[in-house]
N, C-alpha and C. Protein backbone atom coordinates (compact mmCIF):
# COMPACT_ATOMS: atom_id res chain seq x y z
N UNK A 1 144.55 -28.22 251.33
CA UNK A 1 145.35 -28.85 250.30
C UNK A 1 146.82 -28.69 250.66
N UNK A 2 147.56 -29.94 250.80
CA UNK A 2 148.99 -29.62 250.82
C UNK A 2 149.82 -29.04 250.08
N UNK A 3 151.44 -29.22 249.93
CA UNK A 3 151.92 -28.30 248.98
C UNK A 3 151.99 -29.48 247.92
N UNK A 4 152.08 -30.76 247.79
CA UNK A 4 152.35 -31.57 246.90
C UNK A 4 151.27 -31.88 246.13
N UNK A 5 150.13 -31.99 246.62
CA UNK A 5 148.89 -31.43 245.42
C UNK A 5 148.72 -30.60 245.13
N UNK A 6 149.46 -29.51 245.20
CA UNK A 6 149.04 -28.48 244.53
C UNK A 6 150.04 -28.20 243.98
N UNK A 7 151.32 -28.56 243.90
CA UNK A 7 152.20 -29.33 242.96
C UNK A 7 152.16 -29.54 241.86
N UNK A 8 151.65 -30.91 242.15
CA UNK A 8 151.27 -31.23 241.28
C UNK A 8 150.05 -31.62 240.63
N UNK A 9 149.07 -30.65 240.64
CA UNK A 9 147.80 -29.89 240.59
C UNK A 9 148.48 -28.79 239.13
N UNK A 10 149.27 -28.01 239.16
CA UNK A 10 149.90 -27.11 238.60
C UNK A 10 150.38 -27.78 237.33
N UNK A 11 151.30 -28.84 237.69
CA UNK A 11 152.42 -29.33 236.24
C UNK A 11 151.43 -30.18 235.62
N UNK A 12 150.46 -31.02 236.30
CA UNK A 12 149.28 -31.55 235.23
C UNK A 12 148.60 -31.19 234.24
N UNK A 13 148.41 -29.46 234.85
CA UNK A 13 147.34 -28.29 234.48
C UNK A 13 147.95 -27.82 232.86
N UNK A 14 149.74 -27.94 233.14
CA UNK A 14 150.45 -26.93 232.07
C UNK A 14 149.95 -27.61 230.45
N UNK A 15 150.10 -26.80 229.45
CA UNK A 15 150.06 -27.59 228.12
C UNK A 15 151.15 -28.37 227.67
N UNK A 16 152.39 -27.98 227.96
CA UNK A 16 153.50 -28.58 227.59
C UNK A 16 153.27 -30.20 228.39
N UNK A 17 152.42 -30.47 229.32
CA UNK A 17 152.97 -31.97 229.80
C UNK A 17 151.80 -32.70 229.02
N UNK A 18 150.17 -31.84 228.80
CA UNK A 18 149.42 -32.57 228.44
C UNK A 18 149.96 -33.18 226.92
N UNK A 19 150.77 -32.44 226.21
CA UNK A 19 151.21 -32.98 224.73
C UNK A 19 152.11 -33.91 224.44
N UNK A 20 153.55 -34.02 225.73
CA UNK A 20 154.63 -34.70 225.83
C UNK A 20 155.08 -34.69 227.55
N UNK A 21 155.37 -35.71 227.18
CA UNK A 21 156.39 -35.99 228.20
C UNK A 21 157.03 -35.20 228.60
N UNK A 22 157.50 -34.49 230.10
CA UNK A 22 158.44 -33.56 230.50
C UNK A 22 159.60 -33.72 230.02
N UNK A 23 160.33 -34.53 230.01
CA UNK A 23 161.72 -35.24 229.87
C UNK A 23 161.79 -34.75 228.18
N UNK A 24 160.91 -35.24 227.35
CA UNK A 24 160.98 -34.37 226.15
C UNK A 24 160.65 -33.24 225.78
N UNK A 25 159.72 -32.68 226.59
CA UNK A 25 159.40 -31.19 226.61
C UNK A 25 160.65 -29.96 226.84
N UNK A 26 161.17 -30.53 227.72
CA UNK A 26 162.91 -30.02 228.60
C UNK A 26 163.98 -29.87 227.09
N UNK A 27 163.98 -30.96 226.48
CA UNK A 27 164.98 -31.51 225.82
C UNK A 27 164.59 -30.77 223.88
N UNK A 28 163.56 -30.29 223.95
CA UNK A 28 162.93 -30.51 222.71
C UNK A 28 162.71 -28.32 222.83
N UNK A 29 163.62 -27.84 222.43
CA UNK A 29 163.53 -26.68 222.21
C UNK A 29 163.89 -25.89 220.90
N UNK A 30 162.88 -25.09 220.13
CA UNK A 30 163.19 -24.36 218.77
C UNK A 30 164.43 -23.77 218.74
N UNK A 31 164.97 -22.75 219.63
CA UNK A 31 165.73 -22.21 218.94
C UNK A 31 166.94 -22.64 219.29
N UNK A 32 167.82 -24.09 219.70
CA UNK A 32 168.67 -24.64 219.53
C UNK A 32 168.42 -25.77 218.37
N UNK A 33 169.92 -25.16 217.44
CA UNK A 33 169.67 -26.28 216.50
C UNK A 33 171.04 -27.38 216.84
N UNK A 34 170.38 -28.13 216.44
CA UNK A 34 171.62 -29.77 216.19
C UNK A 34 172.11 -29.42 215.33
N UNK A 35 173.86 -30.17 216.14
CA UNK A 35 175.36 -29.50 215.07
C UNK A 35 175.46 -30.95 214.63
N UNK A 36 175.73 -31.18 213.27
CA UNK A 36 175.87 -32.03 212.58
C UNK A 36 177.64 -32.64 213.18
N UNK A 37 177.49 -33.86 213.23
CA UNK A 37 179.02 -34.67 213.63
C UNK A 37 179.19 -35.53 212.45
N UNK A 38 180.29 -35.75 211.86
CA UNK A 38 180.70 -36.66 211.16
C UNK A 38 181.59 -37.21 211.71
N UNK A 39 181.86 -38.42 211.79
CA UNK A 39 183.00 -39.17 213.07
C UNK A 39 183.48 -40.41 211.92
N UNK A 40 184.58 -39.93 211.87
CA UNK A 40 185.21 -40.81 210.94
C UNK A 40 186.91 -41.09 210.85
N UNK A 41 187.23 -42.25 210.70
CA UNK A 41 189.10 -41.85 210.97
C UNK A 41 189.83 -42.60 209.80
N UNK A 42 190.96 -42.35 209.68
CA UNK A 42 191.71 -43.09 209.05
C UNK A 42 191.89 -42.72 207.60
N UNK A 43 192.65 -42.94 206.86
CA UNK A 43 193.07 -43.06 205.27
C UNK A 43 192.16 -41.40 205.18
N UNK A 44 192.82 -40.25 205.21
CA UNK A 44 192.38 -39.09 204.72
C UNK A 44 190.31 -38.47 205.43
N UNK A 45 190.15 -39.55 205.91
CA UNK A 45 188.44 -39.27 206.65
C UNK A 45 188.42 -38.26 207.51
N UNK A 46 187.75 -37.63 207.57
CA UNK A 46 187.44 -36.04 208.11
C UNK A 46 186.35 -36.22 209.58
N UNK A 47 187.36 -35.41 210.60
CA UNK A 47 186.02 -35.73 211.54
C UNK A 47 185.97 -34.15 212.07
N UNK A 48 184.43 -33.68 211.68
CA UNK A 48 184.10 -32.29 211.70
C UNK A 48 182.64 -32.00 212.73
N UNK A 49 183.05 -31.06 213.49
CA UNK A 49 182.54 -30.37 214.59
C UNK A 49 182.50 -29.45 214.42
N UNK A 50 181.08 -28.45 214.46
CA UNK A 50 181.28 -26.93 214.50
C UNK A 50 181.84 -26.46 214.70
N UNK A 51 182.21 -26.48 216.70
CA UNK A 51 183.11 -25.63 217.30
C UNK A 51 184.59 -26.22 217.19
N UNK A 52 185.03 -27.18 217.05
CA UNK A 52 186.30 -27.49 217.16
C UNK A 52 186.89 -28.18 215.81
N UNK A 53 186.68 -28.34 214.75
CA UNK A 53 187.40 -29.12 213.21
C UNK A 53 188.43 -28.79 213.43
N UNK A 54 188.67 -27.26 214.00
CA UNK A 54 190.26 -27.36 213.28
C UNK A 54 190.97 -27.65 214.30
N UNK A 55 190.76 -28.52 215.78
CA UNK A 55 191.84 -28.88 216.63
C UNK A 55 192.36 -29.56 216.28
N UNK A 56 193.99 -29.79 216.69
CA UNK A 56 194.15 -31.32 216.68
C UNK A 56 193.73 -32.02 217.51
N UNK A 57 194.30 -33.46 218.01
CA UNK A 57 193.81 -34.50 219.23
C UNK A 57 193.93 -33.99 220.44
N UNK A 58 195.61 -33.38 220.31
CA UNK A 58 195.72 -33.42 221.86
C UNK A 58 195.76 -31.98 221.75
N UNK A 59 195.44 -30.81 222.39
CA UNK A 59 196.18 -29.40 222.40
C UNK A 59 195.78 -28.75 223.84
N UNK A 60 196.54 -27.30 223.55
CA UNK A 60 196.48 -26.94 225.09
C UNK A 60 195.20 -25.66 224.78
N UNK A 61 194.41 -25.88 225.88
CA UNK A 61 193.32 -24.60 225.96
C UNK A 61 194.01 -23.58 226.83
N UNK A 62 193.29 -22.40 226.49
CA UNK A 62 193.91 -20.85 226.82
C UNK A 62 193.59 -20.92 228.68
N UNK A 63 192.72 -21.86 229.67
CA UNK A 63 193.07 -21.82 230.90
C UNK A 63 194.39 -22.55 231.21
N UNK A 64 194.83 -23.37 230.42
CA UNK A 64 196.27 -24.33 230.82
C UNK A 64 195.77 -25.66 230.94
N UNK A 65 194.32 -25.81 230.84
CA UNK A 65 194.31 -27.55 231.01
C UNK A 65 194.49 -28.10 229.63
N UNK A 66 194.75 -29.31 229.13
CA UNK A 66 194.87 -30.26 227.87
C UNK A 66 193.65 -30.53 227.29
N UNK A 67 193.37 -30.44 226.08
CA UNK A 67 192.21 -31.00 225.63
C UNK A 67 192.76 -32.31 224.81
N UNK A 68 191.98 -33.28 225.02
CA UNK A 68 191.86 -33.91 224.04
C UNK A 68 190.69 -34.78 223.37
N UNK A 69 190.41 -34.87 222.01
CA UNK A 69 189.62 -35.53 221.26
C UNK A 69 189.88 -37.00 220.85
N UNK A 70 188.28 -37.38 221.90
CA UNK A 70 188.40 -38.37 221.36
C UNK A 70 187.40 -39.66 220.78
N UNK A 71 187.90 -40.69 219.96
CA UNK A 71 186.09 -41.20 219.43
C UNK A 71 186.03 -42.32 220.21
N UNK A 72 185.41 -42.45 220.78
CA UNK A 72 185.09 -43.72 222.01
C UNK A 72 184.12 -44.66 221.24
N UNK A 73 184.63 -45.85 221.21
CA UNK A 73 184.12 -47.05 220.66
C UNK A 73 183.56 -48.28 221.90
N UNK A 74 182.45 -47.87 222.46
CA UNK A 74 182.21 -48.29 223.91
C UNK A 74 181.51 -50.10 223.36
N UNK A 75 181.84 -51.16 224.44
CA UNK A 75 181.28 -52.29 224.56
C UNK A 75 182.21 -53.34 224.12
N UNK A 76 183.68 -52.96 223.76
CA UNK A 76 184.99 -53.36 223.51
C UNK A 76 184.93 -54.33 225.21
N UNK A 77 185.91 -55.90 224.62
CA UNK A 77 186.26 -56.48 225.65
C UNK A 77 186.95 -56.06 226.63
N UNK A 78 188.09 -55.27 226.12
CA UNK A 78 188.87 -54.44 227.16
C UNK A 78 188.98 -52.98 226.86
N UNK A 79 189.44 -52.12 228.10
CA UNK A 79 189.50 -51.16 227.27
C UNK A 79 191.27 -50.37 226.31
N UNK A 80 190.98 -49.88 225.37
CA UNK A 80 192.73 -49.68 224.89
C UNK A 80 192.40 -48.52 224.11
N UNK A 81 193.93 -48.30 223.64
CA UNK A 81 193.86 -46.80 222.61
C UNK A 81 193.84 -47.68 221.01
N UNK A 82 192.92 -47.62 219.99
CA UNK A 82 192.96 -48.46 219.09
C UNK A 82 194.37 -47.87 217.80
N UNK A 83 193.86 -46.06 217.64
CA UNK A 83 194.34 -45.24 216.96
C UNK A 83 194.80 -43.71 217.09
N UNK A 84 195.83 -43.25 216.87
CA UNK A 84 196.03 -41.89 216.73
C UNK A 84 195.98 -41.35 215.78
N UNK A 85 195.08 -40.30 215.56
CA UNK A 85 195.35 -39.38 214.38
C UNK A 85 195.46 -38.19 214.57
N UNK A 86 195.67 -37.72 213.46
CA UNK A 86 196.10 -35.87 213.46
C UNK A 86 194.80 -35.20 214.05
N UNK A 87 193.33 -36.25 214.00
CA UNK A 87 192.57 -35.31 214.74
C UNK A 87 191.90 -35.02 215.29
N UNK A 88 191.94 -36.80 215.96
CA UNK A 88 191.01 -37.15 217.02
C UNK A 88 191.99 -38.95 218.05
N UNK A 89 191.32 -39.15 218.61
CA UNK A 89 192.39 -40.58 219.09
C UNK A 89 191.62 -41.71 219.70
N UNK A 90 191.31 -42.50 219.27
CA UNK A 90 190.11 -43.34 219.15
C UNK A 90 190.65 -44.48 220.40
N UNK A 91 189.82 -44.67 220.87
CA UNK A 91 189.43 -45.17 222.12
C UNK A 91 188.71 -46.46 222.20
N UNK A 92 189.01 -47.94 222.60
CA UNK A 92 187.76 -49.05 222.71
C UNK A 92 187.93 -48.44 224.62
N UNK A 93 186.40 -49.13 224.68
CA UNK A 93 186.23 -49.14 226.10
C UNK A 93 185.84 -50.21 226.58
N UNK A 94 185.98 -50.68 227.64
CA UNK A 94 185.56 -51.69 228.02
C UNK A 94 183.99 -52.03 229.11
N UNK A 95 183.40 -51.06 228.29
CA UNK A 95 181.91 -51.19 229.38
C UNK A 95 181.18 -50.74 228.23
N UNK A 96 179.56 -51.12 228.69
CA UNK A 96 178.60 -50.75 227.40
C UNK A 96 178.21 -49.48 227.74
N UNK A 97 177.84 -48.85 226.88
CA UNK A 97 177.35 -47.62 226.32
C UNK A 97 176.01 -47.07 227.12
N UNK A 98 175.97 -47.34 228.31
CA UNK A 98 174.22 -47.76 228.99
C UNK A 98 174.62 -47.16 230.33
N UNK A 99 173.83 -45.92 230.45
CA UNK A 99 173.67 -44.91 231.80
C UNK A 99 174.84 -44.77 232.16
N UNK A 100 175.74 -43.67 231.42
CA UNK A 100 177.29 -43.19 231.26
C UNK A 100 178.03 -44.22 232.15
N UNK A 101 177.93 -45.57 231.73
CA UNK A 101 179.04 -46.54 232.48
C UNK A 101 180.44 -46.79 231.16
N UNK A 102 180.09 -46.53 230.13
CA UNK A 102 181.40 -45.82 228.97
C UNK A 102 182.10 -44.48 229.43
N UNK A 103 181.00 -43.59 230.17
CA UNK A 103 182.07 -42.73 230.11
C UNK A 103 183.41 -42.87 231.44
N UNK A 104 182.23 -43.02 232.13
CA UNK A 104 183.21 -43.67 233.52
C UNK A 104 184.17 -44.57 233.47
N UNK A 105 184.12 -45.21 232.66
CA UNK A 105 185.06 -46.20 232.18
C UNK A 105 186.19 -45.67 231.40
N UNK A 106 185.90 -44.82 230.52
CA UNK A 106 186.60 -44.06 230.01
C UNK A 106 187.48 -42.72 230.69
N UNK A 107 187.13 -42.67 231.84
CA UNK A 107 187.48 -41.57 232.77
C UNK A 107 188.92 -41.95 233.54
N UNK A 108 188.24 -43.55 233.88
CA UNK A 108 188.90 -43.96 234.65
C UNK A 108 190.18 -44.82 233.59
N UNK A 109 190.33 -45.27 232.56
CA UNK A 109 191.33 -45.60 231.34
C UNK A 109 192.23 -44.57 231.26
N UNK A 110 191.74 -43.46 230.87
CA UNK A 110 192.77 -42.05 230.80
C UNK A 110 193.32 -41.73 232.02
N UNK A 111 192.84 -42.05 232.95
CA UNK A 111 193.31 -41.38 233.96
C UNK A 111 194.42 -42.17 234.56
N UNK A 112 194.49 -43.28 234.41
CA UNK A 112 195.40 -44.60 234.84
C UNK A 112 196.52 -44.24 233.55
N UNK A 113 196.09 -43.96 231.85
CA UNK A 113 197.25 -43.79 231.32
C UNK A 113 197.93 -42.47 231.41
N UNK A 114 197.31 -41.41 231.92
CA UNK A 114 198.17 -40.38 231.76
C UNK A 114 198.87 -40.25 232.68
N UNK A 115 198.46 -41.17 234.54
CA UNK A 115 199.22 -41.01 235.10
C UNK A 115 198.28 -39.72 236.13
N UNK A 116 197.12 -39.51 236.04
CA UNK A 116 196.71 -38.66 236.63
C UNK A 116 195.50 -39.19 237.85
N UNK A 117 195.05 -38.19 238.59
CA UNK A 117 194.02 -38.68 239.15
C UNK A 117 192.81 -38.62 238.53
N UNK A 118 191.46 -39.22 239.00
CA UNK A 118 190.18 -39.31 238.17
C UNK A 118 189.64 -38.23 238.00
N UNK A 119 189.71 -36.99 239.26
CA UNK A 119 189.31 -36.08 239.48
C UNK A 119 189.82 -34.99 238.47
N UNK A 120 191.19 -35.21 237.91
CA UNK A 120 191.77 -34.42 236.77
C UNK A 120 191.28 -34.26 235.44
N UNK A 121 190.16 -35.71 235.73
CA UNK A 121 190.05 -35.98 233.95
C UNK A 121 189.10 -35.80 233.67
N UNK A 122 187.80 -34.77 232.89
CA UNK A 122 186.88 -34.23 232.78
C UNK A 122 186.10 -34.51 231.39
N UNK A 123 184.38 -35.49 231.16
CA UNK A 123 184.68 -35.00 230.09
C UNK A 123 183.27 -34.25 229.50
N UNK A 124 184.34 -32.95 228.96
CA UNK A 124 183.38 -32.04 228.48
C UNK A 124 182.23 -31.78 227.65
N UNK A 125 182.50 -32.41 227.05
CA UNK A 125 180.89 -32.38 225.85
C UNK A 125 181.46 -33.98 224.95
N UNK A 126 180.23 -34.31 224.99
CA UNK A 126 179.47 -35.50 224.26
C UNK A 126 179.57 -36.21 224.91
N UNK A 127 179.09 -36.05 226.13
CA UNK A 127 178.50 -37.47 227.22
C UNK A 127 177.70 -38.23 226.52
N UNK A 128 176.92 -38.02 225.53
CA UNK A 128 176.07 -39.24 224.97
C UNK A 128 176.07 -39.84 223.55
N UNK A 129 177.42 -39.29 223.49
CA UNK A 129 178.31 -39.38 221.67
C UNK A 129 178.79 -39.97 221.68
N UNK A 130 179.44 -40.36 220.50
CA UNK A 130 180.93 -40.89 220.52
C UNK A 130 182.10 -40.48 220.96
N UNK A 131 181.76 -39.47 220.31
CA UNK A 131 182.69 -38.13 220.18
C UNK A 131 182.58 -37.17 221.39
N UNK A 132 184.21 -36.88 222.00
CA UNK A 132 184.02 -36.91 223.56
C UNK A 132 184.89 -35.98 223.29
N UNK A 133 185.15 -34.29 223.89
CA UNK A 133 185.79 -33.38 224.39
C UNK A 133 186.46 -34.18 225.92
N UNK A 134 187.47 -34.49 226.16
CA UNK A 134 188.27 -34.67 227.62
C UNK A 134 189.09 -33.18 227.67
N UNK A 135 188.50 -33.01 229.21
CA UNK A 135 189.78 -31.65 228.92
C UNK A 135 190.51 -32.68 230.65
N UNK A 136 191.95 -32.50 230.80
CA UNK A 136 193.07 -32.95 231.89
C UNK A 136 193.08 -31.88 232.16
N UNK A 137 193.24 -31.39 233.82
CA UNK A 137 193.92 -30.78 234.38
C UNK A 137 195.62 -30.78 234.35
N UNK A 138 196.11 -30.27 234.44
CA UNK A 138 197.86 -29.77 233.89
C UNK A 138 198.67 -30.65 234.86
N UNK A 139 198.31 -30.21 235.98
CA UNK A 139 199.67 -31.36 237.26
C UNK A 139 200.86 -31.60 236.20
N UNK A 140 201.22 -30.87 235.94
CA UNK A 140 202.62 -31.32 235.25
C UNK A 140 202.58 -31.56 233.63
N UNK A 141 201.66 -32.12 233.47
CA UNK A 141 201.78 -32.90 231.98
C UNK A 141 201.84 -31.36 230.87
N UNK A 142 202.29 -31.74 230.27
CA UNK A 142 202.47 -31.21 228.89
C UNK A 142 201.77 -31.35 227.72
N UNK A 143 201.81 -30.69 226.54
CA UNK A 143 200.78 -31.29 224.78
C UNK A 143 202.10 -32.49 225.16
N UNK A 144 203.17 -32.07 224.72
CA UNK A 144 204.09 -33.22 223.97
C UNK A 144 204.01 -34.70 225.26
N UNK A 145 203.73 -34.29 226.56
CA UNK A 145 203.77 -35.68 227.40
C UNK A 145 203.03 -36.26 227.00
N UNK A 146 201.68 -35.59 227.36
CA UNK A 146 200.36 -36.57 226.79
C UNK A 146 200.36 -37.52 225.78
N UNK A 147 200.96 -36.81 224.16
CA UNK A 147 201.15 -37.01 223.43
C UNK A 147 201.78 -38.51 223.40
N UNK A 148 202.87 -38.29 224.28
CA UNK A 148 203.65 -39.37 224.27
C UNK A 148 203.21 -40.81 224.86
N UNK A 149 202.63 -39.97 226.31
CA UNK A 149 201.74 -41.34 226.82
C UNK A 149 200.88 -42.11 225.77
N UNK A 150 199.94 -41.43 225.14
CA UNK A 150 199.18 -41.68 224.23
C UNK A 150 199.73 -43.27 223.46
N UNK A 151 200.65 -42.39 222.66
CA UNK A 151 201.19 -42.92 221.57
C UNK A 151 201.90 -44.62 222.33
N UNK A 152 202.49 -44.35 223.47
CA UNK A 152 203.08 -45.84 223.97
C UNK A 152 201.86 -46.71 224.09
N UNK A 153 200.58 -45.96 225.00
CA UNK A 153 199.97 -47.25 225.23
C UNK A 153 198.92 -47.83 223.72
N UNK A 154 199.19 -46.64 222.60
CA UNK A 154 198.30 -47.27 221.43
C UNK A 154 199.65 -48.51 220.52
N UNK A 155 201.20 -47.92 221.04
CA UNK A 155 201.66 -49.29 220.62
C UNK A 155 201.78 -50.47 221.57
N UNK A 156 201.50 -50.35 223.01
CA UNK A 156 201.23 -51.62 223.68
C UNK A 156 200.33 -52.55 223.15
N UNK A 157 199.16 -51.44 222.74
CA UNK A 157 198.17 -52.33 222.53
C UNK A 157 197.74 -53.36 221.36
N UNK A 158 198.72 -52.67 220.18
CA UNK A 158 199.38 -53.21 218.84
C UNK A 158 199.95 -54.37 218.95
N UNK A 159 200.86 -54.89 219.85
CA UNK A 159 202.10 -55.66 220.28
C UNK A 159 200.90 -57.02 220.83
């Protein structure tokens, strides 16, 4: 018997595949629970995350890179900054939402507005959300630069 039947001789054998699917077996574990997101902007709307509610959009993390929050509105004709708020900064993209070609798209948007390379622009949690942790590497930029970039290209896109 080779090693690939007996392979998969083994993962056939287990109980977890005879009940589900691996891919959900992997994914489908008790003692992590789901953090509730509310994603909402504008006129006083609250957008709350376990670990982070009380950030603002843009701030600086304790290694020196930038974080910023943001709500990605993927399948937009082009992509632009729609809105800034005190606590998140909403994002159209211009690609659909289908095998992280939003986020890439989105990687590559920030990275053209901040002025950085692609490789700078990271994004950290909620690859399959709306709601997207970006943390920037520093190369120079600042809270208040970012900030600023931000803010010009969400009034370009106004104009």
């Amino acid at each position: 018997m080779d090693m690939l039947s007996l392979c998969r001789k083994r993962v056939s054998d287990s109980p977890e595949t005879r009940r589900r699917s691996p891919r959900i077996a992997q994914q489908s574990h008790p003692s992590k629970a789901k953090k509730t997101v509310n994603v909402e902007m504008n006129g006083g709307k609250s957008f709350s995350n376990n670990d982070d509610s009380s950030l603002p959009a843009v701030s600086l993390r304790p290694n020196g890179s930038i974080m910023l929050r943001i709500l990605a509105k993927p399948g937009a004709k082009q992509s632009g900054i729609t809105d800034v708020a005190d606590d998140c900064v909403g994002v159209q993209i211009g690609a659909p939402a289908r095998e992280s070609q939003a986020n890439a798209e989105l990687v590559n948007y920030l990275a053209s507005v901040l002025r950085v390379r692609k490789t700078n622009v990271i994004v950290e949690k909620g690859l399959r959300s709306r709601l997207k942790l970006v943390l920037i590497n520093k190369n120079g930029l600042t809270v208040d630069k970012v900030r600023d970039l931000i803010e010009q290209e969400s009034s370009k896109a106004s104009l």
